[in-house]
C-alpha atoms as a PDB file:
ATOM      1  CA  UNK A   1       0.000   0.000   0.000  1.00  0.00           C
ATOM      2  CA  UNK A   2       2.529   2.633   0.901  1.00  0.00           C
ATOM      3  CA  UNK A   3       4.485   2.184  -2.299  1.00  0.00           C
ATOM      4  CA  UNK A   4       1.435   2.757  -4.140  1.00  0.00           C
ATOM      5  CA  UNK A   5       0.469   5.648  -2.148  1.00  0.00           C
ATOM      6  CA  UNK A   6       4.497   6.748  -3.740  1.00  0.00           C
ATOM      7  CA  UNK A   7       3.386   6.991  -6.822  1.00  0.00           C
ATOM      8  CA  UNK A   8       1.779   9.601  -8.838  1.00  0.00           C
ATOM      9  CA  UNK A   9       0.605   7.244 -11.598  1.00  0.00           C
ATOM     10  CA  UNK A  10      -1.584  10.114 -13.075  1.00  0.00           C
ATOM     11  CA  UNK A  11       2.054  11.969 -13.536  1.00  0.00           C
ATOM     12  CA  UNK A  12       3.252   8.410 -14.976  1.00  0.00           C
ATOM     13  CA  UNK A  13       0.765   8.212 -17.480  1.00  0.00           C
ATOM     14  CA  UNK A  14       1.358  11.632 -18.729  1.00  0.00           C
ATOM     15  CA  UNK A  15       5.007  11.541 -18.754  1.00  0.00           C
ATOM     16  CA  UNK A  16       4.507   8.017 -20.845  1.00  0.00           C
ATOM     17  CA  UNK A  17       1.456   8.602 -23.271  1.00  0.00           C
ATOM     18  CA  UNK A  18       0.848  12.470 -23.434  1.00  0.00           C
ATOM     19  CA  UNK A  19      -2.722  13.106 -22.773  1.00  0.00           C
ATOM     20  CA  UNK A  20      -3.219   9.268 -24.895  1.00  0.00           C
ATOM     21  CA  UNK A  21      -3.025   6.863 -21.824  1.00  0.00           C
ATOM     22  CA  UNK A  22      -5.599   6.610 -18.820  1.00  0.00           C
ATOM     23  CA  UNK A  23      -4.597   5.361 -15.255  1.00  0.00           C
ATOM     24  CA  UNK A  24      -5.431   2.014 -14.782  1.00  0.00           C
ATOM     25  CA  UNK A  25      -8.429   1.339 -11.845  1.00  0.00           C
ATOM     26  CA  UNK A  26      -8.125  -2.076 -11.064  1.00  0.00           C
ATOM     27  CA  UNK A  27      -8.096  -5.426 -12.549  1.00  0.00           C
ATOM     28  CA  UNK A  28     -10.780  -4.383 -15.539  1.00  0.00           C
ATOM     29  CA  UNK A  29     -11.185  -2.007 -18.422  1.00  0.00           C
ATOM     30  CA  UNK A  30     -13.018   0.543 -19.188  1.00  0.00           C
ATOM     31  CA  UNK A  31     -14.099  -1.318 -22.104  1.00  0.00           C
ATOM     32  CA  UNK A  32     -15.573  -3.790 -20.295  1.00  0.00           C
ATOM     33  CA  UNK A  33     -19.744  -3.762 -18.765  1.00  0.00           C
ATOM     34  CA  UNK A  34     -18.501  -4.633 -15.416  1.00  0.00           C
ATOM     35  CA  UNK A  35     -16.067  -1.363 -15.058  1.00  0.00           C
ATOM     36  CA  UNK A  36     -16.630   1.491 -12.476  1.00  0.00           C
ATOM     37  CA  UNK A  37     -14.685   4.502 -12.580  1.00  0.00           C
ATOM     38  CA  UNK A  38     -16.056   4.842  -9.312  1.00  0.00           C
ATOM     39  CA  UNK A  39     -13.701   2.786  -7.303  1.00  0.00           C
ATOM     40  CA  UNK A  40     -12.038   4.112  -4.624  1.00  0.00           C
ATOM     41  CA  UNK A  41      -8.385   4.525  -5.261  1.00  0.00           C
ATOM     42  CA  UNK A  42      -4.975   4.850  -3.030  1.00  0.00           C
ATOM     43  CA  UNK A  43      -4.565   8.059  -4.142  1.00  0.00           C
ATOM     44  CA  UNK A  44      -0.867   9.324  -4.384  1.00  0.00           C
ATOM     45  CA  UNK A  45       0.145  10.653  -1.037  1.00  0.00           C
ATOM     46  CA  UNK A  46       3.724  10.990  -0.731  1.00  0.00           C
ATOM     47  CA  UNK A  47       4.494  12.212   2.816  1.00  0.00           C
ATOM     48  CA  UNK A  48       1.413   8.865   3.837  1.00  0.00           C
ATOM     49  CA  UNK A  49       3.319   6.846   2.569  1.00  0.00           C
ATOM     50  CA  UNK A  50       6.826   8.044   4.225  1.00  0.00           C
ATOM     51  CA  UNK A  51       4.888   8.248   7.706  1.00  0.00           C
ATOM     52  CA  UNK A  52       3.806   4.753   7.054  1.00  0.00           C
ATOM     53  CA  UNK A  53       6.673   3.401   6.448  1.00  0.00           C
ATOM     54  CA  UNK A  54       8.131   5.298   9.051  1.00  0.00           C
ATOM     55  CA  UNK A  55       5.762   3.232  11.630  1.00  0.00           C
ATOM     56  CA  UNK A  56       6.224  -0.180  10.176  1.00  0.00           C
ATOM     57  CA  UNK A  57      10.271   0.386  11.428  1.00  0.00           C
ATOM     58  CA  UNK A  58      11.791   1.399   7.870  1.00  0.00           C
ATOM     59  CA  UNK A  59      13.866   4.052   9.056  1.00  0.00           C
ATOM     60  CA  UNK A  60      15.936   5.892   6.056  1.00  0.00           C
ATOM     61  CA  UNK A  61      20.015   5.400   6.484  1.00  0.00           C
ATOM     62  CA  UNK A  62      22.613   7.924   5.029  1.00  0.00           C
ATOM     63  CA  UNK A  63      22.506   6.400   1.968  1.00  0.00           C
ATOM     64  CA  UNK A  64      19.032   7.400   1.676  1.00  0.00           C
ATOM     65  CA  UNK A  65      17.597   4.136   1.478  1.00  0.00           C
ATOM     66  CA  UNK A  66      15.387   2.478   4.208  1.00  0.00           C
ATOM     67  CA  UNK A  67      15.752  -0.513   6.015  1.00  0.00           C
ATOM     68  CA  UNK A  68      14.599  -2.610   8.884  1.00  0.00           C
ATOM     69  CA  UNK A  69      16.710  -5.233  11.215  1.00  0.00           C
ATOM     70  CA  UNK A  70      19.200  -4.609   9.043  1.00  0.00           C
ATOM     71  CA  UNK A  71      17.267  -5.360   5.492  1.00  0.00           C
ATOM     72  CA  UNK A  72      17.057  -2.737   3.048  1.00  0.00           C
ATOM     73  CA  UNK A  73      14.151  -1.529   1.374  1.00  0.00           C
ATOM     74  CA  UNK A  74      14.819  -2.631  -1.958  1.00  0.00           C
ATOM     75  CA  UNK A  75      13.939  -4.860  -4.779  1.00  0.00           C
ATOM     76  CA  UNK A  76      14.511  -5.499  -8.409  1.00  0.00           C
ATOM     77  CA  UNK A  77      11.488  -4.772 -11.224  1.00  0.00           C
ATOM     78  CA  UNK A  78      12.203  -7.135 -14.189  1.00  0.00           C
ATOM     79  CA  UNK A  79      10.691  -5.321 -17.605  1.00  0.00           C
ATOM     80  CA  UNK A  80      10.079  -6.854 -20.547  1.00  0.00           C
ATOM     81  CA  UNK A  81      12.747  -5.214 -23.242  1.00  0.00           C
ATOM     82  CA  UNK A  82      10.149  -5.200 -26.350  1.00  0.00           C
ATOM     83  CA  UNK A  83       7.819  -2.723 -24.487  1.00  0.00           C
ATOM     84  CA  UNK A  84       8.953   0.770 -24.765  1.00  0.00           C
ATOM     85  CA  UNK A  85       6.279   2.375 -22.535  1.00  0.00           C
ATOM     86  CA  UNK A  86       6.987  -0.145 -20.011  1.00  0.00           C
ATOM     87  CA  UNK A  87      10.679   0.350 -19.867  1.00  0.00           C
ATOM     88  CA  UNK A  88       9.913   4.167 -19.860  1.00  0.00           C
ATOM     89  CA  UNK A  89       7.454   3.695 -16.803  1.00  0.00           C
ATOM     90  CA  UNK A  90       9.906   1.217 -14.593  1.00  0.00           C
ATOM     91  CA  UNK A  91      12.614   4.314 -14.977  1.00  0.00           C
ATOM     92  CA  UNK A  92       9.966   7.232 -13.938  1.00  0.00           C
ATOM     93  CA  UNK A  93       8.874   4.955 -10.758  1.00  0.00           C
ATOM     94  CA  UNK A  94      12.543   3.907  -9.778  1.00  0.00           C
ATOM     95  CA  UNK A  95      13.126   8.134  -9.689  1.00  0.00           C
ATOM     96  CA  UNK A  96       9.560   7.892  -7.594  1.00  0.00           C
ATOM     97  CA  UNK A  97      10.212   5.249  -5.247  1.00  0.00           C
ATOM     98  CA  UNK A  98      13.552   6.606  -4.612  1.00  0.00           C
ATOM     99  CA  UNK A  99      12.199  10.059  -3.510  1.00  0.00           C
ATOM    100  CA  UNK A 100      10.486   7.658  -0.662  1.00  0.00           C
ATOM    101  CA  UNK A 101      13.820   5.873   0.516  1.00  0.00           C
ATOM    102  CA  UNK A 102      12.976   2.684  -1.963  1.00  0.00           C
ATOM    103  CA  UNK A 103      15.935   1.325  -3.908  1.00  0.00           C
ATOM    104  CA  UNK A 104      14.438  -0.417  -7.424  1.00  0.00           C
ATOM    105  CA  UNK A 105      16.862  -2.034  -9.549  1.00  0.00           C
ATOM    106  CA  UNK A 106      15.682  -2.347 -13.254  1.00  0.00           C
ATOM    107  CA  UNK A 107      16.686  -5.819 -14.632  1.00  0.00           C
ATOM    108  CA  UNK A 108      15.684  -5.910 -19.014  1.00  0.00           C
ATOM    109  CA  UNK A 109      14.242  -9.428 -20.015  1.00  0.00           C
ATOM    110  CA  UNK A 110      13.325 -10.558 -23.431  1.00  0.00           C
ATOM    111  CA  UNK A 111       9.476 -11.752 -23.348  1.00  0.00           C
ATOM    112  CA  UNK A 112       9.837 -15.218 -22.979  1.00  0.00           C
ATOM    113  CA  UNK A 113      12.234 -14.816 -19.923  1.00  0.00           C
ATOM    114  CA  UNK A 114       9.209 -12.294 -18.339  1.00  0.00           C
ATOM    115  CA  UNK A 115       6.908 -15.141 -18.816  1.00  0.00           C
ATOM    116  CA  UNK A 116       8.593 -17.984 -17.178  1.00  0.00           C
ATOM    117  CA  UNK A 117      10.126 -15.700 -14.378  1.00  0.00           C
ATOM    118  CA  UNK A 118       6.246 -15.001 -13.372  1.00  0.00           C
ATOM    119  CA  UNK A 119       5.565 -18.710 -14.095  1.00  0.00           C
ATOM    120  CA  UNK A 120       8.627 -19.737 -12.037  1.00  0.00           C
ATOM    121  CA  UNK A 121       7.522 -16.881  -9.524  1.00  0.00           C
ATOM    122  CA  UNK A 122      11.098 -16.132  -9.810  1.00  0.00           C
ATOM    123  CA  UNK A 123      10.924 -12.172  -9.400  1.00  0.00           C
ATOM    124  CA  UNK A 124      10.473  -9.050  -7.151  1.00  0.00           C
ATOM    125  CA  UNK A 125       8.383  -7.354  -8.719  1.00  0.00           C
ATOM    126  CA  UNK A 126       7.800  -7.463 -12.573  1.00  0.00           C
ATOM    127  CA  UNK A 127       5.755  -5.051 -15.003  1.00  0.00           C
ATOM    128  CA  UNK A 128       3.646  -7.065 -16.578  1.00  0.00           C
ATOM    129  CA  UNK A 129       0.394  -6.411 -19.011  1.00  0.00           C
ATOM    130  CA  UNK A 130      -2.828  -8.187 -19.553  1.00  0.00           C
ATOM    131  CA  UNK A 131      -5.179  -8.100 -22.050  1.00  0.00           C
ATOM    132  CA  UNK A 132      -8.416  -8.122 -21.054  1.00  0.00           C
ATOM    133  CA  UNK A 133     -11.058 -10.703 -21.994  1.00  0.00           C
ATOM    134  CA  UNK A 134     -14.572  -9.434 -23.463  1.00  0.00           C
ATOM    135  CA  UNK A 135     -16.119 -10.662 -20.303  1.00  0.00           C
ATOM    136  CA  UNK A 136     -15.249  -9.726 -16.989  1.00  0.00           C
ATOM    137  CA  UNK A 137     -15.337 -13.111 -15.543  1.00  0.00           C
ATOM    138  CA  UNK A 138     -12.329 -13.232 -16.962  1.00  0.00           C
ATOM    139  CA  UNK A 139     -10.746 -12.012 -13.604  1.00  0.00           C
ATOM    140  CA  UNK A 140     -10.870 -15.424 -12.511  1.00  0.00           C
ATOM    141  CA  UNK A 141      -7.804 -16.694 -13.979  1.00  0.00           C
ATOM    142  CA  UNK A 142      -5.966 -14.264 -13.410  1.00  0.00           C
ATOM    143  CA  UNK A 143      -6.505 -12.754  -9.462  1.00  0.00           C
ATOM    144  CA  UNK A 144      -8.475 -15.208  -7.494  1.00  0.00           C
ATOM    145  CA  UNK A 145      -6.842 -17.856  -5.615  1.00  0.00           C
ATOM    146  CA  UNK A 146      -8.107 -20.797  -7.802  1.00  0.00           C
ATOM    147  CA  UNK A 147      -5.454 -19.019 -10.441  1.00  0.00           C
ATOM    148  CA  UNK A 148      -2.513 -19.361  -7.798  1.00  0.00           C
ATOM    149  CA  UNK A 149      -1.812 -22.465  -7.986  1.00  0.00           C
ATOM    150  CA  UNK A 150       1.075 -24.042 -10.341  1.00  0.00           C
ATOM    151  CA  UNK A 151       0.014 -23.287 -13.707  1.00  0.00           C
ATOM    152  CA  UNK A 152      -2.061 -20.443 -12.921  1.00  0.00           C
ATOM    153  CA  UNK A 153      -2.029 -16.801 -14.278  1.00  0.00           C
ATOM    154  CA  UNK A 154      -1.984 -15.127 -10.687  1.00  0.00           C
ATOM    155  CA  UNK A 155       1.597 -14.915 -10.837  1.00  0.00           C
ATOM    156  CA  UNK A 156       2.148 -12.862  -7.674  1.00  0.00           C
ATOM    157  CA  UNK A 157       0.138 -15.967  -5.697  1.00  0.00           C
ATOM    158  CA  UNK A 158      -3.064 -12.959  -4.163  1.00  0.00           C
ATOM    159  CA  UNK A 159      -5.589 -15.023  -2.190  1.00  0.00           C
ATOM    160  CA  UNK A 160      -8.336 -13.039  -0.339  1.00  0.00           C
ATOM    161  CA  UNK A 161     -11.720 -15.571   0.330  1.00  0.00           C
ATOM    162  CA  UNK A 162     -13.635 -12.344   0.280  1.00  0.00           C
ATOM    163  CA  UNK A 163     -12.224 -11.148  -3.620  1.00  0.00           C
ATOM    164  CA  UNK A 164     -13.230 -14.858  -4.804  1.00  0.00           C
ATOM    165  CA  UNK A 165     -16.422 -15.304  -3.452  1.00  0.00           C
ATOM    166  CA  UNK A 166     -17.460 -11.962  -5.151  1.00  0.00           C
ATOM    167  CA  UNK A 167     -16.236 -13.261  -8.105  1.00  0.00           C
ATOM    168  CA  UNK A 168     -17.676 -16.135  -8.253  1.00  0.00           C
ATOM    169  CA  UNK A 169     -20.950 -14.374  -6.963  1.00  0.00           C
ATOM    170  CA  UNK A 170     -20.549 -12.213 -10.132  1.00  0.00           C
ATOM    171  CA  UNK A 171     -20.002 -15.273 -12.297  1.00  0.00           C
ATOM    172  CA  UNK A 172     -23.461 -17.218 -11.287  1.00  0.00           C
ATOM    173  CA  UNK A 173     -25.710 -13.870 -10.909  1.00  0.00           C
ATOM    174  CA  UNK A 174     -27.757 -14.404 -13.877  1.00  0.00           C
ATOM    175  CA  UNK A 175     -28.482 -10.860 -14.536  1.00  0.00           C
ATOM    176  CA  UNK A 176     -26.125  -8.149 -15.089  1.00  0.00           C
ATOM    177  CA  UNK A 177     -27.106  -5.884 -12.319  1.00  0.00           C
ATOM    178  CA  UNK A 178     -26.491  -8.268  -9.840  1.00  0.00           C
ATOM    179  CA  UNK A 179     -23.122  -9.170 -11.301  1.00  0.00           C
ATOM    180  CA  UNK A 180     -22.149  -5.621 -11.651  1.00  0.00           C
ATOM    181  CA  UNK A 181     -22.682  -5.146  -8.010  1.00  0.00           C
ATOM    182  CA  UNK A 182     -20.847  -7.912  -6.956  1.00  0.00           C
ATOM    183  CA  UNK A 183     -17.823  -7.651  -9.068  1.00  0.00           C
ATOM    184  CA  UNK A 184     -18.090  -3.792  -7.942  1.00  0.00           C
ATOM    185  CA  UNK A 185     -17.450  -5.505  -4.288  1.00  0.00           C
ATOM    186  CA  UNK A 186     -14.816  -7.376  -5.867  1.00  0.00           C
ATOM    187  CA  UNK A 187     -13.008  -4.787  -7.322  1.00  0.00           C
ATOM    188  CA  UNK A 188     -12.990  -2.547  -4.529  1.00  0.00           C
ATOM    189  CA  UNK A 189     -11.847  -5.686  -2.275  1.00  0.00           C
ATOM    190  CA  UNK A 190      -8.391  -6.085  -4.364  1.00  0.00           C
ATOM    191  CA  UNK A 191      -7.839  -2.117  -5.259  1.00  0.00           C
ATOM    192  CA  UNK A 192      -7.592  -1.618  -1.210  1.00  0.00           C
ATOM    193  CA  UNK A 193      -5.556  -4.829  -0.954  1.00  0.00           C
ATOM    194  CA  UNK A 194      -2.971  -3.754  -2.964  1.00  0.00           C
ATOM    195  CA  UNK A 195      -1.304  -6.340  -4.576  1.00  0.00           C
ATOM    196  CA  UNK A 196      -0.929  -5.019  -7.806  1.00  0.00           C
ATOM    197  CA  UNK A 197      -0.098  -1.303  -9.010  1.00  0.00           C
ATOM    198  CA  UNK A 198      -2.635  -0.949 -11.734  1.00  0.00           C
ATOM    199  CA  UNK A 199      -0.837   1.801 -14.102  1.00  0.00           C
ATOM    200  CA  UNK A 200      -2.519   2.477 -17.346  1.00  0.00           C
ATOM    201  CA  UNK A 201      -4.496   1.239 -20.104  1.00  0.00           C
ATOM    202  CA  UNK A 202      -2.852   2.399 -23.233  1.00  0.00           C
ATOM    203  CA  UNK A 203      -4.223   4.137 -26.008  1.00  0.00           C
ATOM    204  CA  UNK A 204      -5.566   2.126 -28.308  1.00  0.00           C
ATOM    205  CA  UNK A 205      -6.099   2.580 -32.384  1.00  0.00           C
ATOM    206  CA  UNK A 206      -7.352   1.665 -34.878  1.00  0.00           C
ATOM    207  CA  UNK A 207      -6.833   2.169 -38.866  1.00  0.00           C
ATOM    208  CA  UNK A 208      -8.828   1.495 -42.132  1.00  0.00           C
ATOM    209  CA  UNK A 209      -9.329   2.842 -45.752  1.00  0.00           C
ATOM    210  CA  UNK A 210     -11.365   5.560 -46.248  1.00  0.00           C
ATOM    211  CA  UNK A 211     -13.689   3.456 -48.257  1.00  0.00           C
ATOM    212  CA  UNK A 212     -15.084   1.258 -45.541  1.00  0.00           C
ATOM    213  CA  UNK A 213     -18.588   2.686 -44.344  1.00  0.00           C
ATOM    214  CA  UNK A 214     -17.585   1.237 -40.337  1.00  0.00           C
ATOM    215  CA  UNK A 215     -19.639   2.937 -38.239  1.00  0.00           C
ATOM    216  CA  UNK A 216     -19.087   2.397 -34.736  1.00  0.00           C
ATOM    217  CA  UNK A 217     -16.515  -0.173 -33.583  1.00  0.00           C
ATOM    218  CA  UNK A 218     -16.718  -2.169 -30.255  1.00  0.00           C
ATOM    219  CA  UNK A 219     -13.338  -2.224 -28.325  1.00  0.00           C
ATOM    220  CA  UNK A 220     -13.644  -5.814 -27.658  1.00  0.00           C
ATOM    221  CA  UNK A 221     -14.747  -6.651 -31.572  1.00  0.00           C
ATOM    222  CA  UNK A 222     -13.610  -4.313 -33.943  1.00  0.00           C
ATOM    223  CA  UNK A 223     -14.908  -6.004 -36.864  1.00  0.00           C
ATOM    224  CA  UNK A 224     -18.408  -6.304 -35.549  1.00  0.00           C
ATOM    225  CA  UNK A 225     -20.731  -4.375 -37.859  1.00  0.00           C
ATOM    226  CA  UNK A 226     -18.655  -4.884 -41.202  1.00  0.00           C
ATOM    227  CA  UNK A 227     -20.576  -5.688 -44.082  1.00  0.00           C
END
């Protein structure tokens, strides 16, 4: 929680995508029936998150990093190489972290090494990305704690009875209000647990020839519609 509250992730996004990017809310889309925009966020709160780790015993040394019984404050973020905004982002929150006595080395890994380092759960911390699936059940694999066992996508092992019996609430509601209610619980369950740092959803585009009549396209099935 604290090194979330470290980070200005709407200064992040800017810095990375311009006015293009959005700040990431949780572990959905916008694009997606199931999103809220209003979730409840750690918002960025610099001096919180120094007095909090202040009372948890991680006292800053002359070197300017904290540490506790003797253990430093520190960790390495693995980042895929092919992603540019990625690499850019695991700089810009090293600079951030550091301002709050957090030492993050940056260790470059070709995509195939990211993958079996999170499969391996060989890693720190690693920038990852997911691509969302049209439905929001789709959460399932990837944060519950069905999805933390070997072979599973919930690579950084989250289990919270509460966050999976929402989902799975959401899953059998049988009508979307219900759902949305219940993986609104859900959401708001994992956002204040804090096991992820949800950063952005990129921009996304799209290009065609002027000749196609398109009309609207769906974000989760862009060639919906086309004759």
């Amino acid at each position: 929680r604290a090194l979330t509250m470290a980070l200005d992730r709407q200064l992040l996004v800017r810095s990375v995508f311009d006015s293009l990017g959005r700040v990431g809310l949780g572990p959905f889309v916008r694009a997606q029936w199931s999103a809220d925009t209003a979730i409840a966020q750690i918002a960025f709160d610099r001096p919180g998150a120094i007095r909090l780790l202040d009372s948890l015993g991680w006292r800053t040394g002359a070197d300017g990093i904290r540490a506790r019984t003797g253990r430093k404050l520190a960790f390495t973020l693995i980042v895929p190489v092919s992603s540019k905004p990625r690499l850019s982002f695991a700089v810009l929150i090293q600079e951030q972290l550091r301002l709050a006595g957090v030492k993050v080395a940056i260790e470059k890994v070709v995509g195939n090494t990211l993958f079996d380092r999170l499969k391996n759960h060989q890693f720190d911390a690693a920038m990852g990305g997911l691509v969302a699936t049209p439905t929001p059940s789709g959460v399932k694999q990837t944060w519950t704690s069905a999805a933390a066992r070997e072979g599973g996508f919930n690579f950084g092992r989250y289990q919270n009875a509460l966050f999976d019996a929402q989902v799975d609430s959401a899953i059998t509601a049988g009508e979307q209000a219900r759902a949305k209610a219940h993986y609104r619980a859900a959401y708001q369950i994992i956002v204040d647990d804090a096991p992820a740092i949800w950063l952005y959803e990129p921009p996304v585009q799209a290009g065609a020839n002027a000749r196609l009549r398109l009309g609207a396209l769906r974000p989760d099935a862009w060639g919906m519609g086309i004759p």
